[in-house]
Protein backbone atom coordinates (compact mmCIF):
# COMPACT_ATOMS: atom_id res chain seq x y z
CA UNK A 1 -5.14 -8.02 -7.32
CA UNK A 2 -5.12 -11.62 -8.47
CA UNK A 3 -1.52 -11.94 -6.79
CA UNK A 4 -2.45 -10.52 -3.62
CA UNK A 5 -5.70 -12.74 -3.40
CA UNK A 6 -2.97 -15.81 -4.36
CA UNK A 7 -0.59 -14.74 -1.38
CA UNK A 8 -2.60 -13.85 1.46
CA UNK A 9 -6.39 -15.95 0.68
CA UNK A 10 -8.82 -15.44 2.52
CA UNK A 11 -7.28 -12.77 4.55
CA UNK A 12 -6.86 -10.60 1.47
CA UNK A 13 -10.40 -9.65 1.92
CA UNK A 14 -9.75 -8.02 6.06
CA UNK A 15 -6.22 -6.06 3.77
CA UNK A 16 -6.29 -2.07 3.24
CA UNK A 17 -4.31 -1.32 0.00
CA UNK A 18 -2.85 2.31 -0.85
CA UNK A 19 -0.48 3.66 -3.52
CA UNK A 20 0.96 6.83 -2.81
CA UNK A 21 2.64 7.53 -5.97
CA UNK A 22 -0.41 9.46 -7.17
CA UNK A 23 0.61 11.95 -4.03
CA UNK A 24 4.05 12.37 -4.68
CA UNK A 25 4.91 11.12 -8.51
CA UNK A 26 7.61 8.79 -9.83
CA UNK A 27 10.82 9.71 -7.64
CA UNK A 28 12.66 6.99 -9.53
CA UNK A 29 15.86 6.11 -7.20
CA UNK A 30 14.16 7.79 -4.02
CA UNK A 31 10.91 5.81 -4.51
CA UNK A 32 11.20 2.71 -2.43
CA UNK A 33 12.60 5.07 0.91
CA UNK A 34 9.78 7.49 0.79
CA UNK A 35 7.13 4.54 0.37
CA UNK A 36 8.60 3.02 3.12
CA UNK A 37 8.69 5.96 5.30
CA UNK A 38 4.81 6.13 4.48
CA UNK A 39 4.59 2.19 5.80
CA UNK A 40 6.65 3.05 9.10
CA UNK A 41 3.69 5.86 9.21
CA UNK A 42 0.98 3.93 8.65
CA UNK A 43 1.51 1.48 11.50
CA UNK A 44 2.57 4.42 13.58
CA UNK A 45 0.04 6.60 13.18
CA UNK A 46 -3.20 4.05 12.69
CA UNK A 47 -3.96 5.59 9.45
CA UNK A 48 -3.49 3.87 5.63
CA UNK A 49 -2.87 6.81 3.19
CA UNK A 50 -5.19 6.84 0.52
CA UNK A 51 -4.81 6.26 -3.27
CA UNK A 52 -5.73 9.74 -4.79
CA UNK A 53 -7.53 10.27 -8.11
CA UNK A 54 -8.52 6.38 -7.86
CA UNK A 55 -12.15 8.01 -9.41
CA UNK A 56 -13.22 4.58 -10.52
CA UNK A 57 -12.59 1.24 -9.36
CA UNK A 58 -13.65 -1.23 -11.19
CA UNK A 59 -16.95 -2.83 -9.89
CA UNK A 60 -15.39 -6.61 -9.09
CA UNK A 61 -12.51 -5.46 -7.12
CA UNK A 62 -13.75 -6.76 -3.72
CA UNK A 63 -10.56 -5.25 -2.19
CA UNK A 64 -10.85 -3.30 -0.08
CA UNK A 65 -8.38 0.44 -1.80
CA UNK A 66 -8.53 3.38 0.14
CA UNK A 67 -9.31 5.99 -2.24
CA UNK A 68 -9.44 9.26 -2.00
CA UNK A 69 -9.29 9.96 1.46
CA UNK A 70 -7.59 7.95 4.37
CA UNK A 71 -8.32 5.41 6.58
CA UNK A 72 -8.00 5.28 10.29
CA UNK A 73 -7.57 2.02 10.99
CA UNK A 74 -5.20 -0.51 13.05
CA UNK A 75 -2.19 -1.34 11.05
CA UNK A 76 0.06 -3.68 12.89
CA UNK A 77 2.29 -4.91 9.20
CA UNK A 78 2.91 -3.36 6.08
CA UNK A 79 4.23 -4.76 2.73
CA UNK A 80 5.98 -2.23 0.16
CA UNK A 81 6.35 -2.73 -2.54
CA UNK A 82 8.91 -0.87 -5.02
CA UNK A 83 9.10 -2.15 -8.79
CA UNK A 84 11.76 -0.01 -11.08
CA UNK A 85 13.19 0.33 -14.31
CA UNK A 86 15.19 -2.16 -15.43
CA UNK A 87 14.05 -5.25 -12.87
CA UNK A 88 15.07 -2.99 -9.78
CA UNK A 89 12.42 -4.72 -7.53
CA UNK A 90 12.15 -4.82 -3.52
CA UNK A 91 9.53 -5.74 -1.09
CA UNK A 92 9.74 -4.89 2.49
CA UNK A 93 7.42 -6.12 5.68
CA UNK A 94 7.42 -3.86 8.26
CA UNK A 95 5.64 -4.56 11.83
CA UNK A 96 5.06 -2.70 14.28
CA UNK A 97 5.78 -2.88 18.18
CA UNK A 98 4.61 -6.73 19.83
C-alpha cells in the first residue's frame, strides 16, 4: 500500500482497491485478460468487485479495500495490475467514456 500511497498521494485516500483472484484463483497465463475484463466492468457497470475472504485488514490500512461485498460506486479509470512467474509483469489504465 506504501507504493500506491507513493504514486497517487493524496488522492490514494478518495481510491477503491479490489483483488479478484480470491474469486476466481491463480489462472496463470489467462490472469491478466480476465482481470482486465473485470476493470472494463467496473467502469461499466459503476460497481468495484470486492476482495473476498479479506476477514481482517489490518487496523492502519487507511485504504480504502472493498471487502467482502461490492461497491457501487463511480469508476471513471482503472489500473490492473498482473504480476507472474518469472518477471511476467503488466499494468494497464483503462478509462472510461469522456
Amino acid at each position: 500500500l506504501g507504493a500506491v500511497k507513493q504514486l497517487f498521494g493524496e488522492h490514494a485516500y478518495r481510491l477503491s482497491m479490489s483483488s479478484t483472484k480470491s474469486a476466481i484463483g491463480h489462472l496463470l497465463g489467462a490472469a491478466g485478460s480476465v482481470e482486465s475484463i473485470f476493470s472494463i466492468m467496473a467502469i461499466r457497470d459503476g460497481v468495484v468487485p470486492p476482495t473476498l475472504n479479506l476477514d481482517s485488514p489490518s487496523p492502519s490500512c487507511d485504504i480504502d479495500l472493498v471487502a467482502k461485498q461490492a461497491k457501487e460506486r463511480r469508476v471513471r479509470y482503472a489500473l490492473s495490475n498482473s504480476f507472474g512467474f518469472g518477471g511476467t509483469n503488466a499494468s494497464l489504465i483503462f478509462a472510461g467514456p469522456p
